[in-house]
Protein backbone atom coordinates (compact mmCIF):
# COMPACT_ATOMS: atom_id res chain seq x y z
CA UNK A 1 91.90 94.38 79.46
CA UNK A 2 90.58 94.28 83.01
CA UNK A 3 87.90 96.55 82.29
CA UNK A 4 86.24 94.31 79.35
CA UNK A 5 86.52 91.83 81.81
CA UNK A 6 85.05 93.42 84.46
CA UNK A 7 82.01 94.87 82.38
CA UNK A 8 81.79 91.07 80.72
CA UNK A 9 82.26 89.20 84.06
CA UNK A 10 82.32 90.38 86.97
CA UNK A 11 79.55 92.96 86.57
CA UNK A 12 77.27 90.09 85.64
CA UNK A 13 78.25 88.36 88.84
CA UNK A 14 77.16 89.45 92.22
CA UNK A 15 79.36 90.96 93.81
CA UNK A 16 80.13 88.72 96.59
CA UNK A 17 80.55 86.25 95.06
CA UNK A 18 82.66 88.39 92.08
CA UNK A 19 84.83 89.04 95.72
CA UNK A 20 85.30 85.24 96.42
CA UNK A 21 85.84 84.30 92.97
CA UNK A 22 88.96 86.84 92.51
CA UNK A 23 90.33 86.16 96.00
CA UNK A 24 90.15 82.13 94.92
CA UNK A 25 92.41 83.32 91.91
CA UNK A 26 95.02 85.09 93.88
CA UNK A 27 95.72 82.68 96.67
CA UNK A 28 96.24 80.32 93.59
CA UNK A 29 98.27 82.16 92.18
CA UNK A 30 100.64 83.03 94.95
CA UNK A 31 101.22 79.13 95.87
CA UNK A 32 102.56 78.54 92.12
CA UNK A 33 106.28 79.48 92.79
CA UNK A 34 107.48 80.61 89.17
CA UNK A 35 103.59 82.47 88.80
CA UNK A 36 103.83 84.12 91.93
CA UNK A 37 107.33 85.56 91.08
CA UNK A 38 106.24 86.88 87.59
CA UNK A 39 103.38 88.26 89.03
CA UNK A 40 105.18 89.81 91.60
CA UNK A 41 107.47 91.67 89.43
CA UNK A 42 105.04 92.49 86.70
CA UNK A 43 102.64 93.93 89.28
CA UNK A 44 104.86 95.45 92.27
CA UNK A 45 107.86 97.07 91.02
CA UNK A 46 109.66 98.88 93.73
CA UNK A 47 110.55 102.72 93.61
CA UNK A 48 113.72 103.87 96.05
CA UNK A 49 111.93 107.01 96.19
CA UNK A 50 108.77 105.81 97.29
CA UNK A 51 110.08 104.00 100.23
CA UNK A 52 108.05 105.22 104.04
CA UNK A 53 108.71 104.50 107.44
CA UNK A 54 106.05 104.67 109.64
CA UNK A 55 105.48 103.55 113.45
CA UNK A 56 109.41 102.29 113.19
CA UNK A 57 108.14 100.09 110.27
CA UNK A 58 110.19 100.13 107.01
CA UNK A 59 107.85 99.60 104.24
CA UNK A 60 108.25 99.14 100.29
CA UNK A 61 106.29 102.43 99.60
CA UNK A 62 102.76 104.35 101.26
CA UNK A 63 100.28 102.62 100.09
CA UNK A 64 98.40 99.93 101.39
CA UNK A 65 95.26 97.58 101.20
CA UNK A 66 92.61 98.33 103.41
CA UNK A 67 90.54 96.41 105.92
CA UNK A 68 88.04 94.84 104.83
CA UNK A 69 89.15 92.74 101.77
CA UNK A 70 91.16 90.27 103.50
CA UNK A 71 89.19 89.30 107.01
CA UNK A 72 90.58 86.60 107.62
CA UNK A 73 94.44 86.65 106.53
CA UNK A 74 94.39 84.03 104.13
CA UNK A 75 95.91 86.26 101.31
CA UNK A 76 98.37 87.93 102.77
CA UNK A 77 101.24 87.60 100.40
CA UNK A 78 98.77 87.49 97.48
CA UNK A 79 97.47 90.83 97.99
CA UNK A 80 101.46 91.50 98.83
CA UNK A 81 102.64 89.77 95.25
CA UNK A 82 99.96 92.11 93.54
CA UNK A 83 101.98 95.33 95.29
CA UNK A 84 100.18 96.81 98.25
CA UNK A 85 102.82 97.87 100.47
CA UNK A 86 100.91 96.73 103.94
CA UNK A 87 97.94 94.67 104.63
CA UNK A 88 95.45 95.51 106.85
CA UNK A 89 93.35 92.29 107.79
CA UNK A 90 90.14 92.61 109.78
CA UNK A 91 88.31 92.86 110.42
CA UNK A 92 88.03 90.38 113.48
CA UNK A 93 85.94 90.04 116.13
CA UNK A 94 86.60 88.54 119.89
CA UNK A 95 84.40 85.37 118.60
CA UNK A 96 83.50 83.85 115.26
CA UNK A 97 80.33 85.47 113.40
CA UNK A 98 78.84 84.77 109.90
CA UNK A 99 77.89 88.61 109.66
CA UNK A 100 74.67 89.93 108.09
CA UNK A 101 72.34 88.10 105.85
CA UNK A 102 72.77 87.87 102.07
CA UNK A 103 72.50 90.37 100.00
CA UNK A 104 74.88 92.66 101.67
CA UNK A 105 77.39 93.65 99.37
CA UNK A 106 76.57 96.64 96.04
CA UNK A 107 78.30 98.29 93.14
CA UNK A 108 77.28 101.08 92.09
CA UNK A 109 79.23 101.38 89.03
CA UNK A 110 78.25 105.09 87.80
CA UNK A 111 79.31 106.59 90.89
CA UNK A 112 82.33 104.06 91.48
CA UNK A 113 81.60 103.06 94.96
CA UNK A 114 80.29 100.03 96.92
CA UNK A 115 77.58 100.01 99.39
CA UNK A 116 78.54 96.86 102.30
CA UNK A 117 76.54 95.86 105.20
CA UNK A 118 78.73 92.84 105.85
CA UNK A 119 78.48 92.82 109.55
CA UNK A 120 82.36 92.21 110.36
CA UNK A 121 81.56 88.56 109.19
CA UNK A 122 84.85 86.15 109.79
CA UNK A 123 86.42 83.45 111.71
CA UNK A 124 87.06 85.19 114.68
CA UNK A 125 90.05 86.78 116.72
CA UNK A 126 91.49 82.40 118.09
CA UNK A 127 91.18 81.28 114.52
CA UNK A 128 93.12 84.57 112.67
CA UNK A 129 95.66 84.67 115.37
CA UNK A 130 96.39 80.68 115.49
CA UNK A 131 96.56 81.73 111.07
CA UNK A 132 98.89 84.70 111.43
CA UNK A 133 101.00 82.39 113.89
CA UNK A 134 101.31 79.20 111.15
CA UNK A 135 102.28 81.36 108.68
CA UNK A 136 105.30 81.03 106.81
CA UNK A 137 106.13 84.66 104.72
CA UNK A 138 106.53 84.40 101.04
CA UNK A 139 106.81 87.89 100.68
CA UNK A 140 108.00 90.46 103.54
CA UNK A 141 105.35 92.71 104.24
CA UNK A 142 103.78 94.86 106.77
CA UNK A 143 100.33 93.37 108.49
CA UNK A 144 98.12 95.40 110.43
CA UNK A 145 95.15 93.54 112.21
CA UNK A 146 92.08 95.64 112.15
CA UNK A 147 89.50 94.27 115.46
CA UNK A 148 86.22 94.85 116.12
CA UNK A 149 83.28 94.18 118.38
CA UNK A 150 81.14 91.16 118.35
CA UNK A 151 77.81 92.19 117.11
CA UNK A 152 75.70 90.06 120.10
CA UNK A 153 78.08 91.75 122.74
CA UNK A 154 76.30 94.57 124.47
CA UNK A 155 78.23 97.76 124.32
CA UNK A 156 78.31 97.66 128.02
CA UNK A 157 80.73 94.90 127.73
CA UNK A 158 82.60 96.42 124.38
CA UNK A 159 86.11 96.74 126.07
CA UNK A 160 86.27 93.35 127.43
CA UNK A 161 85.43 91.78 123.75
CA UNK A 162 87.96 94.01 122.20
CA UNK A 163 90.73 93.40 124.93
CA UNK A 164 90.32 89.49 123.99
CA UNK A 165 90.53 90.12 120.38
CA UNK A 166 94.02 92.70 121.49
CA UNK A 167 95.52 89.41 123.32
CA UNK A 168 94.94 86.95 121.04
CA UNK A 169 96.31 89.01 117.91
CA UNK A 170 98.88 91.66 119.26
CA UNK A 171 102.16 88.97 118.92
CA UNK A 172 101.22 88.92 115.54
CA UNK A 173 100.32 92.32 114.28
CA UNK A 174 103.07 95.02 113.35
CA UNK A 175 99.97 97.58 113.85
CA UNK A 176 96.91 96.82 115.78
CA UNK A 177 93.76 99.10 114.67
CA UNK A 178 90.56 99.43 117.15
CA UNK A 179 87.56 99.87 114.47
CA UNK A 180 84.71 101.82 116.09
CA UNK A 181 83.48 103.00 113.03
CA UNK A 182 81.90 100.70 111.05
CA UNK A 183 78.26 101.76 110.67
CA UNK A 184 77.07 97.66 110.05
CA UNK A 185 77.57 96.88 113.78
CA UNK A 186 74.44 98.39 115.62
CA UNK A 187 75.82 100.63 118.92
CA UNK A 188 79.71 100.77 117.34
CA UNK A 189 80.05 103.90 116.53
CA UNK A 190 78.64 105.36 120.06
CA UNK A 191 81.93 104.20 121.03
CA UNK A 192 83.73 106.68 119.08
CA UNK A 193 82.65 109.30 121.72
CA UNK A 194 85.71 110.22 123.68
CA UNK A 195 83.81 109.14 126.55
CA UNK A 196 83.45 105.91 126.04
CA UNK A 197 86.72 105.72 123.40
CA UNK A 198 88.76 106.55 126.26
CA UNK A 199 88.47 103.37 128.28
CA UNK A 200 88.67 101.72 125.78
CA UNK A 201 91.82 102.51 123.95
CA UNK A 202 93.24 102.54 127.74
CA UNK A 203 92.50 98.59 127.91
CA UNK A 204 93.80 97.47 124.43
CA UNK A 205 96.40 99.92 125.01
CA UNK A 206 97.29 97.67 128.64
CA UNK A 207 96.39 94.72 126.83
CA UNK A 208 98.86 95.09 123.83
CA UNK A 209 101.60 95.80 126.15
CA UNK A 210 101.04 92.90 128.45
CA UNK A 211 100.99 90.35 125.65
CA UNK A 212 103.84 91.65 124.05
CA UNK A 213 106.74 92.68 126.19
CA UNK A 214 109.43 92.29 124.18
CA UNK A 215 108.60 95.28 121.84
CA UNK A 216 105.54 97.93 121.21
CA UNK A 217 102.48 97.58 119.45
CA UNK A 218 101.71 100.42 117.43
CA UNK A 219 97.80 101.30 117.99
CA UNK A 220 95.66 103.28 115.95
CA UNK A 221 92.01 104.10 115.85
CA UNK A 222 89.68 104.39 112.96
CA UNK A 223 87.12 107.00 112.60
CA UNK A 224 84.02 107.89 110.29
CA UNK A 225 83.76 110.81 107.81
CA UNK A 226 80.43 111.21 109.55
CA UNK A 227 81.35 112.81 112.60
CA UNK A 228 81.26 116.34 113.15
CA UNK A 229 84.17 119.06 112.73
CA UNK A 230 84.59 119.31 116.60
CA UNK A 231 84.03 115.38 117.04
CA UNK A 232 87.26 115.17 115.07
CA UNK A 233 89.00 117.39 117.33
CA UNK A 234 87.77 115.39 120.00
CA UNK A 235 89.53 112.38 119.02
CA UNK A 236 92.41 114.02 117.93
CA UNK A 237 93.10 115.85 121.32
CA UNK A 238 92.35 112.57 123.08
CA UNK A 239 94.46 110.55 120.98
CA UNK A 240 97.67 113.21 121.40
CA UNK A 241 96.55 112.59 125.18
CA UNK A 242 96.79 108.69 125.13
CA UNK A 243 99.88 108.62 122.97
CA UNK A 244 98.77 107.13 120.44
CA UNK A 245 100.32 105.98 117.43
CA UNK A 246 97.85 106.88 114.65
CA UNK A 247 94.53 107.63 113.14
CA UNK A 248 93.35 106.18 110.32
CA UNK A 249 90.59 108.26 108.49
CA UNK A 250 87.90 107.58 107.58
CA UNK A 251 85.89 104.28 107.07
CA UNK A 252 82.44 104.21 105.27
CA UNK A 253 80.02 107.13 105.46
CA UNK A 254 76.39 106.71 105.35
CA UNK A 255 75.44 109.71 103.69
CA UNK A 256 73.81 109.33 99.78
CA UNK A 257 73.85 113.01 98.74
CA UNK A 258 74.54 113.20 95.41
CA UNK A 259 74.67 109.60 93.55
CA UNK A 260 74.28 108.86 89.99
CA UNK A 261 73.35 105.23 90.46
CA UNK A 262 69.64 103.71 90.48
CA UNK A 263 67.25 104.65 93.41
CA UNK A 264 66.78 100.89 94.50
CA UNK A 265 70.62 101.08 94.84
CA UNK A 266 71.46 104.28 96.90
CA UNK A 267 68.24 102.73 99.28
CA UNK A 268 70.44 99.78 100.41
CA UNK A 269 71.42 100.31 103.68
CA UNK A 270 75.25 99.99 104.85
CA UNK A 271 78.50 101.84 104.29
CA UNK A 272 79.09 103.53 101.05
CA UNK A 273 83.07 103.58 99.97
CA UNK A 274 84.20 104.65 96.75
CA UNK A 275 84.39 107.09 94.70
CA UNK A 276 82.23 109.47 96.28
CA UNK A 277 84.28 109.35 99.60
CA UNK A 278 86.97 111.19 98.47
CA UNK A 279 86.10 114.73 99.23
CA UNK A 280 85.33 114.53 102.89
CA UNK A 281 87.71 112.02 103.80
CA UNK A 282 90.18 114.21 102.66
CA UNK A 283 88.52 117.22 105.12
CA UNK A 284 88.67 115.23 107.78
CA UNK A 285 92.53 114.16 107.26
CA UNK A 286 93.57 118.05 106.73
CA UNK A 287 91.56 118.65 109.79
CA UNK A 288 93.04 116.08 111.95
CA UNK A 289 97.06 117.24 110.61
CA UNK A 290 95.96 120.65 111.54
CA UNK A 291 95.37 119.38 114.80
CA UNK A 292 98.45 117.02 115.45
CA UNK A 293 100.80 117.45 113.17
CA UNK A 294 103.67 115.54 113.05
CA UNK A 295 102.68 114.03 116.92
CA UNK A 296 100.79 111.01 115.71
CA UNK A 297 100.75 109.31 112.54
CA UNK A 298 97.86 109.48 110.06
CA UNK A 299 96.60 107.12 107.25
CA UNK A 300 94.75 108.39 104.69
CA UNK A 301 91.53 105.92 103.03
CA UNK A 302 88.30 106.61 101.71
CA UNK A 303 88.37 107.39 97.70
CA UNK A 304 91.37 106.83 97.02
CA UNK A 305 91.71 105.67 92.81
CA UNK A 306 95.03 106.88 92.03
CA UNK A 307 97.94 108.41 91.98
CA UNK A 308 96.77 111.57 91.83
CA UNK A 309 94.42 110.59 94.88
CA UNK A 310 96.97 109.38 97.16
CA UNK A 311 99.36 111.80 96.61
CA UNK A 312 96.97 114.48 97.81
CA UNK A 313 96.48 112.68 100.41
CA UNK A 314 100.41 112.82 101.62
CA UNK A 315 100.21 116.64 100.94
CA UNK A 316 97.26 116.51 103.77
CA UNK A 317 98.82 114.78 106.13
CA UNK A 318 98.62 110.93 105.31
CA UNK A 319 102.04 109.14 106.08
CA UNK A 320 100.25 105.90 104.75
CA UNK A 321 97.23 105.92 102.44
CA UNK A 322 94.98 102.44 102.00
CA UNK A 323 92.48 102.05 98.94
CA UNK A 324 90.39 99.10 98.52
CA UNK A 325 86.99 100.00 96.59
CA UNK A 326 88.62 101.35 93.53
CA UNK A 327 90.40 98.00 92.76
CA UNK A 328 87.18 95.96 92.40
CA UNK A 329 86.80 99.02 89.48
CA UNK A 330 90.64 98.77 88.30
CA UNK A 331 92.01 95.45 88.93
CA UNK A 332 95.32 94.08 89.79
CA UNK A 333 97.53 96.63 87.62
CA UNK A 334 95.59 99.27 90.00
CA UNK A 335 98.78 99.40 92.62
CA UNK A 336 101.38 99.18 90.21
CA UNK A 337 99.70 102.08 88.35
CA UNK A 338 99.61 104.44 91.64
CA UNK A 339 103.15 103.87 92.39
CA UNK A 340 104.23 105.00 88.97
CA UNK A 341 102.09 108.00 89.27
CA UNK A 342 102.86 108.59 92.75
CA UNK A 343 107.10 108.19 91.59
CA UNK A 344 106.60 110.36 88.53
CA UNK A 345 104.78 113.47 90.82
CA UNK A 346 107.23 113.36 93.71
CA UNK A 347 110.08 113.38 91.00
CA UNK A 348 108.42 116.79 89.42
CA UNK A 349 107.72 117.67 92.80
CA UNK A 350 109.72 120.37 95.71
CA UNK A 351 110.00 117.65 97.98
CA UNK A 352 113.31 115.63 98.25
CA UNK A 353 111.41 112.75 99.76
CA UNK A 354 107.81 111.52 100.35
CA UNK A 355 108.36 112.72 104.02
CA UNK A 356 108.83 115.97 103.21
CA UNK A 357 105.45 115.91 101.50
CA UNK A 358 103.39 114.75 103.91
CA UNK A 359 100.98 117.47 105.27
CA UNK A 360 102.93 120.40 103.02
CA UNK A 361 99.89 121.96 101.97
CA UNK A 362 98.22 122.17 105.16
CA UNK A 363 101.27 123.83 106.56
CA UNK A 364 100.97 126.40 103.48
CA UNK A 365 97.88 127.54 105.42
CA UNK A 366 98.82 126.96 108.70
C-alpha cells in the first residue's frame, strides 16, 4: 500500500517537502491519544528476544532512527510510536542556521538512496535543549543528541562551538554523538584526523561531565565510509585511548561509483545514503570490531533496508544499528518489518541472545 503511494505521491513531490509533509502527519498522529496507541501497537510490537542494552541503557530492541530525520526533536515519540527503538536527533549546531540553499535534498529511486546537502540546517543547540527539557514522554524511549559545528565557525574555533552545543544538551541526552563527518559542512571532516579529533573529544568529553555530575554521558563519535583502512584504525586506537563509549559508522559517503540513476542526479553534490552504502559501511564496522572488540560499543548505519541488513550488521560488530534512507523507500511498516525478520533469524540462529551475535562472524576469522 505504501509503495502505490509513494510512486503516486510522494515521488511526484519534492522531496523536501515529501519529508515535511510526512513528519506533519506523524506528530499528528502521536497527539491523538486513541490513534497514537493503535498505531503504536500496529507498528511497534515488542520481541523479548530482541531486547539490547547498550551504554547501561535498556532499550526495546537494536534498532534505531538515525540522525538526520528528526533535527530538531519535535517527533520524538512519533518516530518512537512508529517502533524505532532510539532516536537520534541532530543534528544541532552551537547556534541556529537555516542550512544550505534549496534544492538540497535527492532520490534516486533506482539505486534506493538519497543524495543531501542540507547543511546541518535547525534551530540550534538553546532552542533543542530548552525542547528536550519541556518535554513530557508519551512513550519511553532512548534519545541520543547528535551535535555539530556551526558552518560560519572557523575550524580554528571548532571545539569551543561544539563544547557549547555539549553544555547546553548533555542533561538531556542518554547518548551524546560528536558528528565530524558530515561532508555538507566545508572543513568538518578535517576534524576527523586524530590530531585535531583528539582535543576535541577531550573538551566535550570535560564538558559532558561538568554539566552532568550526577551520572555519565555516554559519548560517541561518528565517522565517514570515506576514510582510509588505516584512518579507521586511527580512530579506533584513539577512541580505546580516550575511553570512549562508541563509534557509530559510517555517515554519508561521497563517492558515485556505480549508480543506476540519471547523470544530472549522481552530479548533485552532497552525501549519498542508501542503498548503495551498504557494502562499505559494513567494511568499515568489521574493521573497527576487529580492532576493539568488545572495549567500546559500535552502531552500525549506512544501508541498512532490512532485516536481513541489520542483522549482518550485529554479526559484524554493531550492538545498535540506525537506518533512515530506506524508510522514505518503505514507509512506516519498515521497523515493524525488521524486527520480525530480525526475531525470526535470531530464533533459527546459534545464538541464545542478540548479544551473543554481535561481532560472531568477525571472531570466526579472527
Amino acid at each position: 500500500m505504501y509503495k502505490i503511494f509513494f510512486n503516486l505521491v510522494f515521488q511526484r513531490m519534492d522531496p523536501e517537502k515529501a519529508h515535511h509533509l510526512a513528519f506533519r502527519w506523524i506528530r499528528l498522529a502521536v497527539r491523538i491519544p486513541v490513534l497514537r496507541t493503535f498505531v503504536a501497537a500496529a507498528l511497534a510490537p515488542r520481541y523479548r528476544e530482541l531486547r539490547t542494552e547498550a551504554f547501561g541503557l535498556r532499550m526495546h530492541g537494536p534498532f534505531g532512527l538515525a540522525a538526520g530525520f528528526d533535527k530538531n526533536a519535535v517527533a520524538v515519540d512519533g518516530m518512537a510510536m512508529l517502533g524505532f527503538d532510539h532516536i537520534e536527533i541532530g543534528t544541532v549546531t552551537g547556534e541556529a542556521q537555516p542550512g544550505n540553499p534549496k534544492k538540497r535534498l535527492f532520490r534516486l529511486v533506482p539505486d534506493r538512496a538519497l543524495i543531501n546537502r542540507m547543511g546541518f540546517n535547525n534551530e540550534g543547540s538553546l532552542a533543542v535543549a530548552a525542547r528536550l527539557a519541556s518535554r513530557e514522554p508519551v512513550f519511553k524511549t532512548v534519545v541520543g543528541v547528535n551535535i555539530g559545528k556551526t558552518k560560519v565557525v572557523p575550524e580554528a574555533e571548532a571545539v569551543g562551538d561544539y563544547v557549547k552545543s555539549a553544555e547546553r544538551l548533555a542533561p538531556f541526552a542518554d547518548y551524546l554523538v560528536v558528528n565530524v563527518s558530515s561532508p555538507n559542512t566545508p572543513g568538518l571532516r578535517n576534524l576527523q584526523a586524530t590530531e585535531a579529533l583528539r582535543p576535541l573529544l577531550t573538551a566535550v568529553r570535560e564538558a559532558a561531565d561538568r554539566i552532568v555530575a550526577n551520572r555519565r554521558v555516554p559519548l560517541l563519535v561518528k565517522i565517514a565510509p570515506d576514510l582510509a583502512d588505516e584512518d579507521v584504525d586511527a580512530v579506533a586506537d584513539l577512541a580505546v585511548e580516550l575511553g570512549l563509549d562508541g563509534i557509530i559508522a559510517t555517515n554519508t559517503t561521497i563517492a558515485r561509483e556505480g549508480l543506476r540513476s540519471e547523470a544530472s542526479l549522481v552530479k548533485e553534490t552532497g552525501g549519498l545514503s542508501g542503498a548503495p552504502l551498504k557494502e562499505r559501511s559494513l567494511e568499515v564496522l568489521r574493521r573497527l570490531y576487529a580492532r576493539v572488540g568488545d572495549r567500546i560499543t559500535l552502531v552500525g548505519v549506512g544501508g541498512v533496508e532490512n532485516a536481513e541488513d541489520v542483522w549482518q550488521r550485529i554479526l559484524a560488530g554493531a550492538t545498535l544499528v540506525q537506518g533512515y534512507s530506506a524508510f522514505v523507500y518503505e514507509g512506516p511498516f519498515w521497523s515493524r518489518a525488521i524486527h520480525k525478520g530480525l526475531a525470526a533469524r535470531l530464533r533459527t540462529s546459534p545464538y541464545a541472545t542478540l548479544a551473543d551475535a554481535v561481532g560472531a562472524d568477525v571472531r570466526k576469522t579472527a
